[in-house]
C-alpha atoms as a PDB file:
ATOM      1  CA  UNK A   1     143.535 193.227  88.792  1.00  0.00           C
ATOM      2  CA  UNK A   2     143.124 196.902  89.126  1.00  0.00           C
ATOM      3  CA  UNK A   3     139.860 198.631  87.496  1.00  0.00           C
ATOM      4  CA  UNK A   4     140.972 200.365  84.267  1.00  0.00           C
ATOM      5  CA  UNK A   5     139.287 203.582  83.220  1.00  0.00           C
ATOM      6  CA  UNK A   6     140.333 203.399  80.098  1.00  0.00           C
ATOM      7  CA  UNK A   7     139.141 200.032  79.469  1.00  0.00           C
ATOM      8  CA  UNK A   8     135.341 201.380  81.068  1.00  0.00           C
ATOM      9  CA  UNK A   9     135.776 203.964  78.610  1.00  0.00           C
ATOM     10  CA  UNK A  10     135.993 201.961  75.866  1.00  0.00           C
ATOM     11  CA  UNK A  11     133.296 199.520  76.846  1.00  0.00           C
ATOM     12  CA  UNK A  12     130.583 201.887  77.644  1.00  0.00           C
ATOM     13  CA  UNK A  13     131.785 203.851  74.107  1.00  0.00           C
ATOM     14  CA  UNK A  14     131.012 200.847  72.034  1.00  0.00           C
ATOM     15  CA  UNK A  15     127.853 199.651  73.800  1.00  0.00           C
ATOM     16  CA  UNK A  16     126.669 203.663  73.528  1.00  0.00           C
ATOM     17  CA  UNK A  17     127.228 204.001  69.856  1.00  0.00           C
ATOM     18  CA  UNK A  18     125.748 200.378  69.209  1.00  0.00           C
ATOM     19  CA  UNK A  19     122.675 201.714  70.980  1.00  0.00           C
ATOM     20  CA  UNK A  20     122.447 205.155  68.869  1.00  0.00           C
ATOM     21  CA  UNK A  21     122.844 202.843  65.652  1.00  0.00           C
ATOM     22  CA  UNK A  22     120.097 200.134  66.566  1.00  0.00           C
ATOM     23  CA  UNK A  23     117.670 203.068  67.574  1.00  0.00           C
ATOM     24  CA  UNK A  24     118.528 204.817  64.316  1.00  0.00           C
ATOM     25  CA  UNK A  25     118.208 201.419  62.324  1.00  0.00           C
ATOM     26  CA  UNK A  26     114.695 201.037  63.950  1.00  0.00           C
ATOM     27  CA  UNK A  27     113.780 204.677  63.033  1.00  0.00           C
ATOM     28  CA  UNK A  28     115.070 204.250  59.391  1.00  0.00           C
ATOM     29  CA  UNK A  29     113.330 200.545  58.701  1.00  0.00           C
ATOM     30  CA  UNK A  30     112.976 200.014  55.162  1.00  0.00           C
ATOM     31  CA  UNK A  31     109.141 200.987  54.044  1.00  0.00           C
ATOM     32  CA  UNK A  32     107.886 199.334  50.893  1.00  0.00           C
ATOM     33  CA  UNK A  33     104.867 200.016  48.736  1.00  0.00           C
ATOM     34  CA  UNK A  34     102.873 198.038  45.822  1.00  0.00           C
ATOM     35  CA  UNK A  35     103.265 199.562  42.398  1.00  0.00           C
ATOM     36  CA  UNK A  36     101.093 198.123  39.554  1.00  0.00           C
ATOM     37  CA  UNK A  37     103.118 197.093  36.695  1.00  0.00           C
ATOM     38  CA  UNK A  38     102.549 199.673  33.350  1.00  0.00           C
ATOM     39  CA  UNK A  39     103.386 197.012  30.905  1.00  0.00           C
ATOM     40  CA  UNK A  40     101.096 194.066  32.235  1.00  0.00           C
ATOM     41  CA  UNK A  41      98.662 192.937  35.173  1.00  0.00           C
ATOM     42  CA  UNK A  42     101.568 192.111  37.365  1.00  0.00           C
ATOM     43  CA  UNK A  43     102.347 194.523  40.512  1.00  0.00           C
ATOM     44  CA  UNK A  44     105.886 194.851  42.322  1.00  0.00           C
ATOM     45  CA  UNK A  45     107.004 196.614  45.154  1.00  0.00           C
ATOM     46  CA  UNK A  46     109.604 199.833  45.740  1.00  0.00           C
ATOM     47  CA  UNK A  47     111.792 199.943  48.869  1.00  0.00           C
ATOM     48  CA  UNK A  48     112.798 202.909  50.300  1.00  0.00           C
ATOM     49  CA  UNK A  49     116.219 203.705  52.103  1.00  0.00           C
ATOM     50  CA  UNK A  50     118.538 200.479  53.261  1.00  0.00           C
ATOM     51  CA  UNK A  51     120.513 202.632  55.452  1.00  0.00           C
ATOM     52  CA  UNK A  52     118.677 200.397  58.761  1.00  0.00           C
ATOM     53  CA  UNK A  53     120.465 197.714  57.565  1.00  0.00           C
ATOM     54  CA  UNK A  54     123.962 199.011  57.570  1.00  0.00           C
ATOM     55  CA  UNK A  55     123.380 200.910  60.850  1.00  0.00           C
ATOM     56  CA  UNK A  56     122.148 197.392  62.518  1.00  0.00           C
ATOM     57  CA  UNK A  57     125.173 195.533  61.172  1.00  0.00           C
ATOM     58  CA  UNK A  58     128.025 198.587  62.804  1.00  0.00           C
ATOM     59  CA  UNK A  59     126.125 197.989  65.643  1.00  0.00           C
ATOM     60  CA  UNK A  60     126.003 194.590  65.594  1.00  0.00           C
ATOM     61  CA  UNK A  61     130.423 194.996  64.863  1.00  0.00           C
ATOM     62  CA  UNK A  62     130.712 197.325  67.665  1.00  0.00           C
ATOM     63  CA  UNK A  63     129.133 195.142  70.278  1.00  0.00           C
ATOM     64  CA  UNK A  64     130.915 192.224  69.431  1.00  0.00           C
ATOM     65  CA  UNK A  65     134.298 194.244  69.929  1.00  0.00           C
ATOM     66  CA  UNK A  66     133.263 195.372  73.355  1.00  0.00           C
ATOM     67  CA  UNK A  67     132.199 191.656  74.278  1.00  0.00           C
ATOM     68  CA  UNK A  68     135.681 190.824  72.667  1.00  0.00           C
ATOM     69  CA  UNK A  69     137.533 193.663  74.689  1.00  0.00           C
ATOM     70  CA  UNK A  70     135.453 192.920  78.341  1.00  0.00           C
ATOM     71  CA  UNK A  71     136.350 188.923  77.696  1.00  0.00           C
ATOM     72  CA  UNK A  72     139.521 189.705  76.317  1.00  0.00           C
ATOM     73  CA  UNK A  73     140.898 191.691  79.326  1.00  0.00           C
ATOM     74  CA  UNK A  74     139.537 189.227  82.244  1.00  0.00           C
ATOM     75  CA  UNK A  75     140.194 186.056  80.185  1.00  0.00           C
ATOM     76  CA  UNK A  76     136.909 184.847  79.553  1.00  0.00           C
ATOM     77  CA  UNK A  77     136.775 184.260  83.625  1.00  0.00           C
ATOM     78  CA  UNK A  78     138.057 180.277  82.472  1.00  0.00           C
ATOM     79  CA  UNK A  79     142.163 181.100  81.402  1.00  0.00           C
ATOM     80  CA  UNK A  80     143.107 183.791  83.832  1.00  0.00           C
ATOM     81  CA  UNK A  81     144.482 183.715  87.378  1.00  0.00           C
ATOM     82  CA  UNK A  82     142.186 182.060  90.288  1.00  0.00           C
ATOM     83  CA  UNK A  83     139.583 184.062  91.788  1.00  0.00           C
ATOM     84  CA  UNK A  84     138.919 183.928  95.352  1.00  0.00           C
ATOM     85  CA  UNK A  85     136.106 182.253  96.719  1.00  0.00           C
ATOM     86  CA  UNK A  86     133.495 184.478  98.098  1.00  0.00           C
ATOM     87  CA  UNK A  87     130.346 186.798  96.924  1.00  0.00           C
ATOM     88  CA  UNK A  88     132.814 188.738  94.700  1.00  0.00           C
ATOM     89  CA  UNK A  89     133.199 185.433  92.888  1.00  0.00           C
ATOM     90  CA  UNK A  90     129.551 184.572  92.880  1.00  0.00           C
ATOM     91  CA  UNK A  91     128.839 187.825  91.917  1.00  0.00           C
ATOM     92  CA  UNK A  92     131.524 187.529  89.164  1.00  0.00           C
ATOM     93  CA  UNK A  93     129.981 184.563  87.557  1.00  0.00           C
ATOM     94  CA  UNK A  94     126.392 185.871  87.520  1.00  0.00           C
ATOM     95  CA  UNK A  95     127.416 188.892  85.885  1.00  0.00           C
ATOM     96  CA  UNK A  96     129.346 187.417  83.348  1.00  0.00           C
ATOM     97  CA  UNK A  97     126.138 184.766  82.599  1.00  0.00           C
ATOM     98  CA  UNK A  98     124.124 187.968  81.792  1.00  0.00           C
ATOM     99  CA  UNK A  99     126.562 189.984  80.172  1.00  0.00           C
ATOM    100  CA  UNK A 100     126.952 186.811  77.659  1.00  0.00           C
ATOM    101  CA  UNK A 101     123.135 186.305  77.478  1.00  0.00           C
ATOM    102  CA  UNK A 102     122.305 189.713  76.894  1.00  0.00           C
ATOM    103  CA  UNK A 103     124.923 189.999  74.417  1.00  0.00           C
ATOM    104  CA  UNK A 104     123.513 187.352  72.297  1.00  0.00           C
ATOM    105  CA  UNK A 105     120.119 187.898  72.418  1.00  0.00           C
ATOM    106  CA  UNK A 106     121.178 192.139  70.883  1.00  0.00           C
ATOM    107  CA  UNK A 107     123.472 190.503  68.100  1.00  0.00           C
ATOM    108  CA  UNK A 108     120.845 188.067  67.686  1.00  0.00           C
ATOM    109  CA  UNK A 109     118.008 191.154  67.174  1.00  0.00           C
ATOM    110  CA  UNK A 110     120.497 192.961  65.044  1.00  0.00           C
ATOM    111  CA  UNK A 111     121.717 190.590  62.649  1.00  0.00           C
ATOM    112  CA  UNK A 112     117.819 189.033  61.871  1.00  0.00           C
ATOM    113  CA  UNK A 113     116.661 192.342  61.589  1.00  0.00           C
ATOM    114  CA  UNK A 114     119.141 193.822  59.664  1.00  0.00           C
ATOM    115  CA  UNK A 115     118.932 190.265  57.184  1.00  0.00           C
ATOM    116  CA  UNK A 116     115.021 190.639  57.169  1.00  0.00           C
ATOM    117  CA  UNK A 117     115.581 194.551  56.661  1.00  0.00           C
ATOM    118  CA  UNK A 118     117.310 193.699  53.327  1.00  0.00           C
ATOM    119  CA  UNK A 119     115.091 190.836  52.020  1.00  0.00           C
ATOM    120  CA  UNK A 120     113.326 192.623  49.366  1.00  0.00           C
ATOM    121  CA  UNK A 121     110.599 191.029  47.438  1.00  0.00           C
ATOM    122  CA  UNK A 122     110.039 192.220  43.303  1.00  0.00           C
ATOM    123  CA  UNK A 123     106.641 191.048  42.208  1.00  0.00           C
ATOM    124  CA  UNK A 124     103.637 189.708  44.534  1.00  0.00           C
ATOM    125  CA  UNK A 125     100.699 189.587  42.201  1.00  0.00           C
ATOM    126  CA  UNK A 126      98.334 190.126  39.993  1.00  0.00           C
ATOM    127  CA  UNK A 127      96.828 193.745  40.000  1.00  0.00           C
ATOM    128  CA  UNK A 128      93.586 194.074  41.020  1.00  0.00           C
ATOM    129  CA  UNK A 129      93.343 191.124  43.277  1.00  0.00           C
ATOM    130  CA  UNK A 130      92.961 191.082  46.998  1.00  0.00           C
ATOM    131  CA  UNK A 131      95.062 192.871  49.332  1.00  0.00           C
ATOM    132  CA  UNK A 132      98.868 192.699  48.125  1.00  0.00           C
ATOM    133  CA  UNK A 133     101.985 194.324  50.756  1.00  0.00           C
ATOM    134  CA  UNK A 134     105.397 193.676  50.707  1.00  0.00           C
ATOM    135  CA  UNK A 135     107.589 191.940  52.503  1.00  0.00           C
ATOM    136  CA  UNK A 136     109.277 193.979  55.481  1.00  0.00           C
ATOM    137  CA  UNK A 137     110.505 193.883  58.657  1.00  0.00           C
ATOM    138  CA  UNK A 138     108.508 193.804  61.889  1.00  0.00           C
ATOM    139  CA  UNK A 139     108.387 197.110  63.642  1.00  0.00           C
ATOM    140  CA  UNK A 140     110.360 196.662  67.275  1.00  0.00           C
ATOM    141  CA  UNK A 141     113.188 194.467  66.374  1.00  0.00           C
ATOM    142  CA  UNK A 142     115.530 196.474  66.285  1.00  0.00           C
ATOM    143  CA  UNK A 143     114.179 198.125  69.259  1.00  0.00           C
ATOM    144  CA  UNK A 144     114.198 195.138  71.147  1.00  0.00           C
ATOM    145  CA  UNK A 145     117.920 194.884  69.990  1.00  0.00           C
ATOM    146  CA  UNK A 146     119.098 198.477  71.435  1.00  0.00           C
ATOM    147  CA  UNK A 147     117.342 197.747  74.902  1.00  0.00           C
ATOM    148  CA  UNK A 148     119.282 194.324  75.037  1.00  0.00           C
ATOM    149  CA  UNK A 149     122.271 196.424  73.763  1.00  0.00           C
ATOM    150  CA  UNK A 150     121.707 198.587  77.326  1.00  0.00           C
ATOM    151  CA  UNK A 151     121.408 195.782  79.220  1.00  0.00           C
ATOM    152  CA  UNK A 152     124.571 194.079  77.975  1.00  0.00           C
ATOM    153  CA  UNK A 153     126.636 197.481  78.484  1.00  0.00           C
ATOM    154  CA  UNK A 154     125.064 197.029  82.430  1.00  0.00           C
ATOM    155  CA  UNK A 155     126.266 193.787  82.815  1.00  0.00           C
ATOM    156  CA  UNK A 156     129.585 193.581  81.035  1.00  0.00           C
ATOM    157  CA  UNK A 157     130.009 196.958  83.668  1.00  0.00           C
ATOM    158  CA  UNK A 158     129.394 195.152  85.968  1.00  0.00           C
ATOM    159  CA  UNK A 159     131.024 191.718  85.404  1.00  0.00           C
ATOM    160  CA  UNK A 160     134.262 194.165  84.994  1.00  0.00           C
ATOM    161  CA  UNK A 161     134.429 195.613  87.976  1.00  0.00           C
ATOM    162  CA  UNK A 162     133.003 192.245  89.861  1.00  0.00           C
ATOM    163  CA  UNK A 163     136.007 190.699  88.234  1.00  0.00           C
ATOM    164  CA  UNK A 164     138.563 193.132  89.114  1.00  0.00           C
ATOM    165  CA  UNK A 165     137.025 193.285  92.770  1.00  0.00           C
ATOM    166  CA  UNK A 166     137.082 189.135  93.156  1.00  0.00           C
ATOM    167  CA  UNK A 167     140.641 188.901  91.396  1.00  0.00           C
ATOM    168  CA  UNK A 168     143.339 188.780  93.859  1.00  0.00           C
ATOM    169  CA  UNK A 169     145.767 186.942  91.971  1.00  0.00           C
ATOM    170  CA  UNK A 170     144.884 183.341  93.334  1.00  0.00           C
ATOM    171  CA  UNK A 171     148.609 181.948  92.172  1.00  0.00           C
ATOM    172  CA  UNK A 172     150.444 184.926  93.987  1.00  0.00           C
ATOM    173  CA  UNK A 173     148.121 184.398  96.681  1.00  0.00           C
ATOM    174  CA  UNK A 174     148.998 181.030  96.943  1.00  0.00           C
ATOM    175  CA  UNK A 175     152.608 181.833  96.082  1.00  0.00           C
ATOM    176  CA  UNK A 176     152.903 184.002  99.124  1.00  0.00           C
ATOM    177  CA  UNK A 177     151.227 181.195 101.721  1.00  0.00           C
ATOM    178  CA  UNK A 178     154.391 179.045  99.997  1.00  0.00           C
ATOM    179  CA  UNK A 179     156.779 181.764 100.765  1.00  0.00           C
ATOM    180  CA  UNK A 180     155.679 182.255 104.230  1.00  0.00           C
ATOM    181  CA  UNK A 181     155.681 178.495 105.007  1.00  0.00           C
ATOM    182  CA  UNK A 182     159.297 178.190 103.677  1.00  0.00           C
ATOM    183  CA  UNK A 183     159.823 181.668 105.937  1.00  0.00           C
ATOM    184  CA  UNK A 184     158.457 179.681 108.963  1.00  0.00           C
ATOM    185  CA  UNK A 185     160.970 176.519 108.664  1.00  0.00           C
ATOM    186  CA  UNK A 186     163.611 178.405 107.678  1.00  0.00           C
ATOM    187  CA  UNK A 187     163.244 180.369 110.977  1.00  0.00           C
ATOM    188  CA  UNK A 188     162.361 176.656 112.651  1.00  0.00           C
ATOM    189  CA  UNK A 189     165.646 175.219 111.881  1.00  0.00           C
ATOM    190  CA  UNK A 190     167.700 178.886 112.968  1.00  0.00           C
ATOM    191  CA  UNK A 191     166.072 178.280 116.247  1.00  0.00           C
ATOM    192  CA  UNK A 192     167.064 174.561 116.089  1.00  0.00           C
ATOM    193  CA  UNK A 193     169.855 174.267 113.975  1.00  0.00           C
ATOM    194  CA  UNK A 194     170.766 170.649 115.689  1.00  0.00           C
ATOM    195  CA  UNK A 195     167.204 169.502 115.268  1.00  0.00           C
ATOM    196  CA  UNK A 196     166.902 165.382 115.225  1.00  0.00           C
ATOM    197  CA  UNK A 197     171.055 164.834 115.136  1.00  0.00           C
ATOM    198  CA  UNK A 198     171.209 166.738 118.970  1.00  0.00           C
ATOM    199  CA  UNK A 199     169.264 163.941 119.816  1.00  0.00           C
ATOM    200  CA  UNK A 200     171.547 161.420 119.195  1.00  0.00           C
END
């Protein structure tokens, strides 16, 4: 299997603009602040903007369609064509381990922190008494998910290529070592076209 460009081009894309979103989504975390109530001794908070949760769940999308596209076009490494045995192959395997690991552990990052990002809490109290916040989400998740999102754009790249580099077609390999058996004996029996009956 041939390295595409376009394919690279699609898979760095997705990875790149799931990376903008999860940095913007960590820059645009929902703030909250307690507000006492005017109409009793009861206090609530006010969220700001949701817009971090909606850019961590496009990113979240996006990476899962490059996963889909990089897995889609080498078969998941388990339905495609043999590979052939070697440090291509090893190579090949490790990659695509990481790639899958740090693919989960982004979407993992993005989805909780784009759930937690839209948990909001109404009332927490009564006014006056101790020190009441609001229920928000950690700084750094998301973060944490746009670094992972990097690494997984590194390692699908790689896996790619390591995949297209150990991919030889192991049935037409295989298929050709038949062919050039059957050559052989047909150019055996040519040589010897009596064979065991000259014997006799």
């Amino acid at each position: 299997m041939a390295v595409s460009v376009p394919i690279l081009a699609v898979i760095v894309s997705l990875h790149l603009i799931a990376f903008v979103l999860a940095v913007g989504a960590e820059r645009r975390r929902s703030t909250a602040k307690v507000v006492p109530d005017e109409y009793d001794d009861q206090t609530f908070c006010v969220y700001g903007s949701d817009a971090s949760t909606v850019y961590g769940l496009v990113a979240f999308a996006l990476l899962l369609v490059s996963q889909a596209v990089v897995n889609g076009v080498t078969r998941c490494l388990c339905f495609g064509k043999g590979l052939v045995s070697g440090c291509s192959t090893t190579c090949t395997v490790v990659f695509f381990i990481f790639s899958w690991f740090s693919f989960l552990g982004a979407e993992a990052c993005l989805l909780a922190g784009s759930a937690r990002n839209a948990y909001h809490t109404k009332y927490r109290g009564t006014f006056g008494v101790g020190n009441i916040s609001c229920a928000t989400l950690r700084k750094g998740v998301f973060a944490a998910g746009a670094a992972l999102t990097l690494l997984s754009l590194l390692a699908s790249i790689l896996y790619y290529l390591a995949h297209a580099k150990a991919d030889t077609g192991g049935w037409e390999k295989h298929h050709e070592e038949g062919l050039g058996m059957a050559t052989a004996n047909f150019t055996h029996h040519q040589q010897h076209p009596g064979g065991e009956f000259e014997k006799a």
